[in-house]
PDB file of N, CA and C in Angstrom:
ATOM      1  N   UNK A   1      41.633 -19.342-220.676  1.00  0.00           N
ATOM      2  CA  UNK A   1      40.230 -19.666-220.651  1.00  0.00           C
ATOM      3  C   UNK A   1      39.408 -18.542-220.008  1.00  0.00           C
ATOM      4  N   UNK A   2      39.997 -18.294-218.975  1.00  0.00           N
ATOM      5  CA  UNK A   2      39.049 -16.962-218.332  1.00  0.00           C
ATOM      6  C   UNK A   2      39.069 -15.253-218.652  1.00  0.00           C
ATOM      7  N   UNK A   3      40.044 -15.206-219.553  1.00  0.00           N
ATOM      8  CA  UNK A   3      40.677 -14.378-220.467  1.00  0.00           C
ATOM      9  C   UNK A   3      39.185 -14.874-221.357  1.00  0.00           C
ATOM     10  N   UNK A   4      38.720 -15.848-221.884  1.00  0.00           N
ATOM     11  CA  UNK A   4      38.016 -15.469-223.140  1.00  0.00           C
ATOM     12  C   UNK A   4      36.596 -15.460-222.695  1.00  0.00           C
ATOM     13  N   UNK A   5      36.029 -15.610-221.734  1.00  0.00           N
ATOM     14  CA  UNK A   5      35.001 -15.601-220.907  1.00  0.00           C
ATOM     15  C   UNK A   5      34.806 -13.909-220.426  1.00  0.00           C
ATOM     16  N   UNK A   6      35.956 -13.550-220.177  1.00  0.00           N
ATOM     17  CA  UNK A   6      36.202 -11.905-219.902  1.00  0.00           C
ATOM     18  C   UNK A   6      35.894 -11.069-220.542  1.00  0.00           C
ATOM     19  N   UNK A   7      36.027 -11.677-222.204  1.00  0.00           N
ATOM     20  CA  UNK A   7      36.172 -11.131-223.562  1.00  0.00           C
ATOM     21  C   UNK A   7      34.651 -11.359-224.267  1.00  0.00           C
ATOM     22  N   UNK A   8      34.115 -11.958-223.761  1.00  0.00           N
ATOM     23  CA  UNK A   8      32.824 -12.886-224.026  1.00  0.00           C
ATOM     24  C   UNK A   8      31.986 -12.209-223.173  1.00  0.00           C
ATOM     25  N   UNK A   9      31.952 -12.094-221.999  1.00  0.00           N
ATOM     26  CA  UNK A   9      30.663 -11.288-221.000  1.00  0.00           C
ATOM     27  C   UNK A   9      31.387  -9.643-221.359  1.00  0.00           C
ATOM     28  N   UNK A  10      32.392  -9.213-221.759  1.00  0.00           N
ATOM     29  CA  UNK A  10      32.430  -7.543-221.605  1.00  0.00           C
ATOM     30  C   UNK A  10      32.092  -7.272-222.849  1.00  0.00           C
ATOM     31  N   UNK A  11      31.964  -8.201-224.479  1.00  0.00           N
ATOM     32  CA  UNK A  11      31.223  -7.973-225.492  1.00  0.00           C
ATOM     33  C   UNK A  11      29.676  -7.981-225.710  1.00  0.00           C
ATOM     34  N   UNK A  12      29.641  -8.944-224.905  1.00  0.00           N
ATOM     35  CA  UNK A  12      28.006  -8.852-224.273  1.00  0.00           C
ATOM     36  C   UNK A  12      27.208  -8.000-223.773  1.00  0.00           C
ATOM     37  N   UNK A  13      27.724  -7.137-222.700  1.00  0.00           N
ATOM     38  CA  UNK A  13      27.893  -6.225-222.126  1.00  0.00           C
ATOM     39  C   UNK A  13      27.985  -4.861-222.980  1.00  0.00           C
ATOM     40  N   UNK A  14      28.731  -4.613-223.797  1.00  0.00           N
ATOM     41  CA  UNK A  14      28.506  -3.522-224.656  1.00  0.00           C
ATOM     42  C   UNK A  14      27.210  -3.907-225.841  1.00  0.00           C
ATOM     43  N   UNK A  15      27.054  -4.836-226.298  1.00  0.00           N
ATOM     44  CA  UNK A  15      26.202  -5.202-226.834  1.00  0.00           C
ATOM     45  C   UNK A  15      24.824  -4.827-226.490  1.00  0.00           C
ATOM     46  N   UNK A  16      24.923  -5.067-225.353  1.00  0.00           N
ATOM     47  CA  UNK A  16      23.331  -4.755-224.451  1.00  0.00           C
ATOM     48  C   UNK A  16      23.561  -3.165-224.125  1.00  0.00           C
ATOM     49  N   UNK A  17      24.605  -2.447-224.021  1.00  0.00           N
ATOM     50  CA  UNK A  17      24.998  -1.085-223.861  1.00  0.00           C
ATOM     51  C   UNK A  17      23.914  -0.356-225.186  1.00  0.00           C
ATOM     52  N   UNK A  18      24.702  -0.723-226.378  1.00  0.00           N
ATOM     53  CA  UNK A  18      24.198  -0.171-227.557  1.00  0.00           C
ATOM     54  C   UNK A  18      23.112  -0.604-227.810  1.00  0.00           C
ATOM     55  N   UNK A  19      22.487  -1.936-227.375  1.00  0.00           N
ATOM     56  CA  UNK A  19      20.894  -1.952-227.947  1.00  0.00           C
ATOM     57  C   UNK A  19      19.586  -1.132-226.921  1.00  0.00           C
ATOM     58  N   UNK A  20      20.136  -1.001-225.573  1.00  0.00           N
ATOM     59  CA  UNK A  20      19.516  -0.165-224.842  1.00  0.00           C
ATOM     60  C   UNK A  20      19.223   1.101-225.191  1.00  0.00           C
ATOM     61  N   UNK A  21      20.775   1.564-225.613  1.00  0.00           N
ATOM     62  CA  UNK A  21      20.888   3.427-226.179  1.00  0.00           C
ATOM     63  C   UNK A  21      20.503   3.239-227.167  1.00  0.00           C
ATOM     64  N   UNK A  22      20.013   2.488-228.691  1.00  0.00           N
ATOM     65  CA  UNK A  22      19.460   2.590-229.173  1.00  0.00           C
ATOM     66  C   UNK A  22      17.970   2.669-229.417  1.00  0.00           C
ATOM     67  N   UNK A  23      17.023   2.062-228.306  1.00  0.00           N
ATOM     68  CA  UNK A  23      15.672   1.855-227.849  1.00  0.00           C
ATOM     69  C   UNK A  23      15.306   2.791-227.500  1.00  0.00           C
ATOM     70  N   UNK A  24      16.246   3.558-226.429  1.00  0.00           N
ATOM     71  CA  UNK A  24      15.929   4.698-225.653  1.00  0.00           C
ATOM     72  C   UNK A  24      15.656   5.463-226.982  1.00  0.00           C
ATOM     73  N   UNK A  25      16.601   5.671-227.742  1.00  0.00           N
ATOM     74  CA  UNK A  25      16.908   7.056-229.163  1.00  0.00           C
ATOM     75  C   UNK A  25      15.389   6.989-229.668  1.00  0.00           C
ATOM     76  N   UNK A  26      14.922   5.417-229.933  1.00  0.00           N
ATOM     77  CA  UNK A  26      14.062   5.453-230.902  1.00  0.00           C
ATOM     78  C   UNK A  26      12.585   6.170-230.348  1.00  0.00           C
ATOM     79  N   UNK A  27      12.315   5.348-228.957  1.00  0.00           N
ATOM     80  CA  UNK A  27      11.318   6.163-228.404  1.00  0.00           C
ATOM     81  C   UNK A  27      11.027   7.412-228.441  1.00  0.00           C
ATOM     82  N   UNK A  28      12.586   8.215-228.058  1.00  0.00           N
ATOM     83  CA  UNK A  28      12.306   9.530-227.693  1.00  0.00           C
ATOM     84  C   UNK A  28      12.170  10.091-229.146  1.00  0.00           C
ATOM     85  N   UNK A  29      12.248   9.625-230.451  1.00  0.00           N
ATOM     86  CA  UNK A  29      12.651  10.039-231.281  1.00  0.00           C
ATOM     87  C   UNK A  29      10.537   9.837-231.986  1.00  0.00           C
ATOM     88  N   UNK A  30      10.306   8.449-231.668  1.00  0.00           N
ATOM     89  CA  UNK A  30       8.668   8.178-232.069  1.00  0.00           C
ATOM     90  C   UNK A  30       8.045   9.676-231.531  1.00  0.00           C
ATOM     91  N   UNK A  31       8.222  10.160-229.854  1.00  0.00           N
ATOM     92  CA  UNK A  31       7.419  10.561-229.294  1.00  0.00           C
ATOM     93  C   UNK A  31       7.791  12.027-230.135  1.00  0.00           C
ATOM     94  N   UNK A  32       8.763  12.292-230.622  1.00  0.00           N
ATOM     95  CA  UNK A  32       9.399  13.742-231.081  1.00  0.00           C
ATOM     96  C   UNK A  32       8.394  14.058-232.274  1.00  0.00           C
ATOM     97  N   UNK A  33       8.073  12.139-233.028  1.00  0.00           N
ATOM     98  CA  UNK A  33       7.466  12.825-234.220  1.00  0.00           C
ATOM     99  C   UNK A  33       5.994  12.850-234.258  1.00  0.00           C
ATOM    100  N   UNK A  34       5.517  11.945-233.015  1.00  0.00           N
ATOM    101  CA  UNK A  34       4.317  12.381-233.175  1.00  0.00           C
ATOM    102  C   UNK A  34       3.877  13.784-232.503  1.00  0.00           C
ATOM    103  N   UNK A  35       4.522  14.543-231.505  1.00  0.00           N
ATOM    104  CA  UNK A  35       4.268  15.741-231.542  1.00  0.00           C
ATOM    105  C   UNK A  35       4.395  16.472-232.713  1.00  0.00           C
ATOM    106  N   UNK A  36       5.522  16.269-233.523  1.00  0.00           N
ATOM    107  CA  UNK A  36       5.144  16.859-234.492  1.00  0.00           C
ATOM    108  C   UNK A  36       4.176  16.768-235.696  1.00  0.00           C
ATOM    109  N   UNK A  37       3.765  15.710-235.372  1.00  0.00           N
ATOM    110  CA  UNK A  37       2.395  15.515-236.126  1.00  0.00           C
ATOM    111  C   UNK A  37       1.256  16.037-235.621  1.00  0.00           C
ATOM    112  N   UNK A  38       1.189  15.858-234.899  1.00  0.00           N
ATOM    113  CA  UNK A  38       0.260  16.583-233.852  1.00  0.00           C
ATOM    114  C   UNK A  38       0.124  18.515-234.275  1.00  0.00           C
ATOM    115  N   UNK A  39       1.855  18.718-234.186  1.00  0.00           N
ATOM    116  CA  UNK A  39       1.566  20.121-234.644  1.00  0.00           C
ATOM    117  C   UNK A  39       0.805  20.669-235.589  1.00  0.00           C
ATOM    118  N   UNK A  40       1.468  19.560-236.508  1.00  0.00           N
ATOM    119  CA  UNK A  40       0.795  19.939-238.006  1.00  0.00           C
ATOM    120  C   UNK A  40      -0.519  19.684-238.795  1.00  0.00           C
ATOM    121  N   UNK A  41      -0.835  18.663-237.730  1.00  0.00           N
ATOM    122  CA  UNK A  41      -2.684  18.728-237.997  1.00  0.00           C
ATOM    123  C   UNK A  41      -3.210  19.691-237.243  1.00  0.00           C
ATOM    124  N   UNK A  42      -2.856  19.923-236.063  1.00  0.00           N
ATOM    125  CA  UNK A  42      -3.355  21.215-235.357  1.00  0.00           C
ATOM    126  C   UNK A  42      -3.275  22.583-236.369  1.00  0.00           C
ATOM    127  N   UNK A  43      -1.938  22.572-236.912  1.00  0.00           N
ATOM    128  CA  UNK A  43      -1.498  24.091-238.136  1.00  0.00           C
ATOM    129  C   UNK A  43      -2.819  23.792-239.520  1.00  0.00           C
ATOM    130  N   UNK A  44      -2.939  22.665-240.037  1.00  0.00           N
ATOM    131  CA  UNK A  44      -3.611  22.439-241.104  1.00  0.00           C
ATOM    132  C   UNK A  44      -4.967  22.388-240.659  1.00  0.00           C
ATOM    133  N   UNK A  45      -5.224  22.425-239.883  1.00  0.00           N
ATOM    134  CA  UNK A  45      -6.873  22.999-239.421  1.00  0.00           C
ATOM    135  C   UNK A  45      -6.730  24.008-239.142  1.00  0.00           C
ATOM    136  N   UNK A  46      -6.322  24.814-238.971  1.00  0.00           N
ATOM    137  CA  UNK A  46      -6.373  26.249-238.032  1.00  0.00           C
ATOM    138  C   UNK A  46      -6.069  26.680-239.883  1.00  0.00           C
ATOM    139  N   UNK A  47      -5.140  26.679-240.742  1.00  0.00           N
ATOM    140  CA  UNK A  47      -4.987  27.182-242.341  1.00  0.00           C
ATOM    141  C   UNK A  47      -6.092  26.920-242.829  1.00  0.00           C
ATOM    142  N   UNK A  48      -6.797  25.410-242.722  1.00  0.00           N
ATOM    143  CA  UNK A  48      -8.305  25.418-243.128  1.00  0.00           C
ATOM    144  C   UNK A  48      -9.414  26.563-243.028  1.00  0.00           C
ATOM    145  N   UNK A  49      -9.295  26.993-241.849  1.00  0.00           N
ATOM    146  CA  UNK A  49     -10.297  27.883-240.962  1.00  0.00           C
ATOM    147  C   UNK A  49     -10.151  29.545-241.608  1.00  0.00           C
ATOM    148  N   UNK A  50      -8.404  29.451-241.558  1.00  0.00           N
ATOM    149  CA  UNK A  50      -8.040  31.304-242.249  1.00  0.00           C
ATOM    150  C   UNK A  50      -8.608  30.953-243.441  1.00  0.00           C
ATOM    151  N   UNK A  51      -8.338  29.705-244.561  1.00  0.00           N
ATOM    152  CA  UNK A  51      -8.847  29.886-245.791  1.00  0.00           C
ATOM    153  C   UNK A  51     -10.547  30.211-246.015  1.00  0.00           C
ATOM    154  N   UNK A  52     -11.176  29.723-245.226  1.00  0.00           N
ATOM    155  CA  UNK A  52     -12.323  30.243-244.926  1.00  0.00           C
ATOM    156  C   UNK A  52     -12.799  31.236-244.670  1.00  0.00           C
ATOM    157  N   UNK A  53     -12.089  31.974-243.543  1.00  0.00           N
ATOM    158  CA  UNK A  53     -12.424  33.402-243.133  1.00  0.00           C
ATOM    159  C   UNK A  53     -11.825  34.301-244.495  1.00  0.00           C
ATOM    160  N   UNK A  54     -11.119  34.174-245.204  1.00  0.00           N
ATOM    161  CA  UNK A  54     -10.038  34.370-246.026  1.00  0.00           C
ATOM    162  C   UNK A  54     -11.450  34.611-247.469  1.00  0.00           C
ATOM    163  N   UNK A  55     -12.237  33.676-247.596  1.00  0.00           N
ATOM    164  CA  UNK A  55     -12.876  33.475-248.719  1.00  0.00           C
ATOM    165  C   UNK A  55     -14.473  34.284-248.265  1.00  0.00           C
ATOM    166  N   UNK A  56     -14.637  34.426-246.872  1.00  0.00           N
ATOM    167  CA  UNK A  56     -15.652  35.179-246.432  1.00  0.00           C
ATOM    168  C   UNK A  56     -15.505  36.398-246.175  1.00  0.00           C
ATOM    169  N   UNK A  57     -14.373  37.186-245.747  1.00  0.00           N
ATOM    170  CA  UNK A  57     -13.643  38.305-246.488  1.00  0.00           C
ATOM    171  C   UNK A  57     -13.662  38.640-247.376  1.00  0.00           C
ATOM    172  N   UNK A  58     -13.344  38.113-248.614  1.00  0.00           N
ATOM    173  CA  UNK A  58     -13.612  38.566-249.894  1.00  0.00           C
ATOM    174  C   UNK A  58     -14.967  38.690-250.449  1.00  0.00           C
ATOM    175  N   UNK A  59     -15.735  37.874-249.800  1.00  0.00           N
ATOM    176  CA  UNK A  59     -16.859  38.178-250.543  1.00  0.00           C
ATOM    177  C   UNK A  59     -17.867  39.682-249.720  1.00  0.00           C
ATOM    178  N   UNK A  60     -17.354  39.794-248.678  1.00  0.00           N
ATOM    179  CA  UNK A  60     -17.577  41.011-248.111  1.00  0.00           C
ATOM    180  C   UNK A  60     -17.156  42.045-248.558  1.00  0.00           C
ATOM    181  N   UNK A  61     -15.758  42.302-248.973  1.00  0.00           N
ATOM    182  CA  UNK A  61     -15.192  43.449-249.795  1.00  0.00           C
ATOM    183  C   UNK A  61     -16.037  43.147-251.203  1.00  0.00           C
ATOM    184  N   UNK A  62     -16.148  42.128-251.844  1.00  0.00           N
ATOM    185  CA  UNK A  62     -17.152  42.668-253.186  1.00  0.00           C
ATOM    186  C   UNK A  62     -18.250  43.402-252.826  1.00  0.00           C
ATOM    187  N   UNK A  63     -18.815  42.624-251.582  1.00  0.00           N
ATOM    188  CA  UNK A  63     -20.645  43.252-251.952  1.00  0.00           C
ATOM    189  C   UNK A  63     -20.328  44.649-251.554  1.00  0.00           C
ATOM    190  N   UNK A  64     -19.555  45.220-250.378  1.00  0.00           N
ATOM    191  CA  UNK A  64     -19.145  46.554-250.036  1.00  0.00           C
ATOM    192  C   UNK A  64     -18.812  47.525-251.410  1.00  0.00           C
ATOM    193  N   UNK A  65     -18.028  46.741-251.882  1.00  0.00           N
ATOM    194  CA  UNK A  65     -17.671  47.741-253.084  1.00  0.00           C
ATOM    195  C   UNK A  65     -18.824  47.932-254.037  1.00  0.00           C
ATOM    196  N   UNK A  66     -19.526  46.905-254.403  1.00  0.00           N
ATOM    197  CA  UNK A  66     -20.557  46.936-255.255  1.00  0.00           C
ATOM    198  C   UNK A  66     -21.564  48.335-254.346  1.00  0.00           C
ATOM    199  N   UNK A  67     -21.628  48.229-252.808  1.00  0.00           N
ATOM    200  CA  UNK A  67     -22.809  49.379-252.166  1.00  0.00           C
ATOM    201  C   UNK A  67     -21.851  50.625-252.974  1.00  0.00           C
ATOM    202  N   UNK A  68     -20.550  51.240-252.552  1.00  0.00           N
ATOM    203  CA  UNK A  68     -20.039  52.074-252.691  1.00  0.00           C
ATOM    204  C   UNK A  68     -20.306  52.292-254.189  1.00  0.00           C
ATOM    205  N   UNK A  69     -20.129  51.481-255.244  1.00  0.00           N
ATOM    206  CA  UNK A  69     -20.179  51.908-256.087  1.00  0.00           C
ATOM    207  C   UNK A  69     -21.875  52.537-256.927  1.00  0.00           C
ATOM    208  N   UNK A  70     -22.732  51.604-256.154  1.00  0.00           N
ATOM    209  CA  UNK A  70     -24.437  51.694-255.805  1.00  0.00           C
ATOM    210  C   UNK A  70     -23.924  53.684-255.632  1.00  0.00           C
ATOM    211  N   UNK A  71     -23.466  54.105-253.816  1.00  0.00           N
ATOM    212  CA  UNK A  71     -23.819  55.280-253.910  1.00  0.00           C
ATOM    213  C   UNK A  71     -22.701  56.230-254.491  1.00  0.00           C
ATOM    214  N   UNK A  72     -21.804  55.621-254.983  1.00  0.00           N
ATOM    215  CA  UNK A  72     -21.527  56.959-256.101  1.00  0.00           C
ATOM    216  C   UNK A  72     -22.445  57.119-257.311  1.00  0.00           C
ATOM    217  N   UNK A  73     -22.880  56.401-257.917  1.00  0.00           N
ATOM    218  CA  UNK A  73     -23.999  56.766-258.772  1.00  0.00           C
ATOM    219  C   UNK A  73     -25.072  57.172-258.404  1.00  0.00           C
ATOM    220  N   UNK A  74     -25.986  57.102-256.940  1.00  0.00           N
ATOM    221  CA  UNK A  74     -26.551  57.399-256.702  1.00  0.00           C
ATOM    222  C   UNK A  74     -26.115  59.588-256.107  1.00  0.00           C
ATOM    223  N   UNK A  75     -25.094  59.035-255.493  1.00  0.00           N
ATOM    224  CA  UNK A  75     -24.466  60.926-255.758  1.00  0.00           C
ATOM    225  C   UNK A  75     -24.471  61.568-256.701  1.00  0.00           C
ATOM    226  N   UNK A  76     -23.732  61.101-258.044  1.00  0.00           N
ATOM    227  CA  UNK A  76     -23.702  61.528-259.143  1.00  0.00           C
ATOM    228  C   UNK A  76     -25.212  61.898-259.815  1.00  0.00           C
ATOM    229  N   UNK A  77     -26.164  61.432-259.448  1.00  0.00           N
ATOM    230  CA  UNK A  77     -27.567  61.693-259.866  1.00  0.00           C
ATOM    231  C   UNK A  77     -28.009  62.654-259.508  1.00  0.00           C
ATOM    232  N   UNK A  78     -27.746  62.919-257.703  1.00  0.00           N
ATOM    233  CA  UNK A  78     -28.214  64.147-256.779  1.00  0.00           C
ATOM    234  C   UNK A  78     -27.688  65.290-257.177  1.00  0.00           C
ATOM    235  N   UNK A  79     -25.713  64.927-257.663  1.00  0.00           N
ATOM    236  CA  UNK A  79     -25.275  65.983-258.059  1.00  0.00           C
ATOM    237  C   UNK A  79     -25.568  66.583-259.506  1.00  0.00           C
ATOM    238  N   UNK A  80     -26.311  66.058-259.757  1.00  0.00           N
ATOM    239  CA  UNK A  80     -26.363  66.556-262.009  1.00  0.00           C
ATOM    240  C   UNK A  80     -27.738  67.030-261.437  1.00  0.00           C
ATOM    241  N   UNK A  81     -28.568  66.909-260.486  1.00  0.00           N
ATOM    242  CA  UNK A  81     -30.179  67.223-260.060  1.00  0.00           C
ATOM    243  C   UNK A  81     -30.256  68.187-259.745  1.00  0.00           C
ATOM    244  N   UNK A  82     -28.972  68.868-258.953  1.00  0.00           N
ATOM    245  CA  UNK A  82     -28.519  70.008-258.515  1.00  0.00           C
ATOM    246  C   UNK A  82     -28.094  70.690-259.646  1.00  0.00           C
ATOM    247  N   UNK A  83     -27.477  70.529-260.367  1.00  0.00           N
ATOM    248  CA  UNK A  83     -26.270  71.421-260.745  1.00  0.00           C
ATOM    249  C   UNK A  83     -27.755  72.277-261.970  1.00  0.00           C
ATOM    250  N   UNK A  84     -28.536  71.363-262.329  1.00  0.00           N
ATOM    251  CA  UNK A  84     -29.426  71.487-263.063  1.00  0.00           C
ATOM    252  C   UNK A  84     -30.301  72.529-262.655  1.00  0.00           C
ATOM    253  N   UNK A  85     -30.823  72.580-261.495  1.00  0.00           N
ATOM    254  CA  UNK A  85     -31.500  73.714-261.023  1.00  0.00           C
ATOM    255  C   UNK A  85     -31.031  74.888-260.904  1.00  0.00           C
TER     256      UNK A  85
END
């Protein structure tokens, strides 16, 4: 009889072992992913922001190129104005 009472509280006992270590896992495991969520809205705003600077960049290298290309023709005029005299 006390043999199965023995057998009965030390199954119990592991029972509550493994549902503890499992609680613990899960927490640490919630808190793991919301940092990593956290990361990745932090990363996907900050990619938002380069795509922006990214698209305001480019439109700076057009209008630049468009001046440059403004004063090579405008050289090319000075130089045929010259060459002419």
């Amino acid at each position: 009889m006390w043999d199965i009472v023995a057998c009965v509280i030390a199954a119990l006992a592991m029972i509550w072992a493994i549902y503890r270590d499992r609680s613990s896992d899960n927490s640490e495991l919630i808190e793991r992913i919301h940092d990593l969520e956290t990361n990745v809205s932090g990363h996907s705003s900050k990619l938002d922001r380069l795509e922006q600077e990214t698209d305001e960049l480019e439109t700076t290298i057009r209008n630049l190129e468009k001046q440059i290309h403004q004063m090579d023709l405008k050289i090319e005029r000075i130089l045929v104005i010259l060459e002419n005299k």
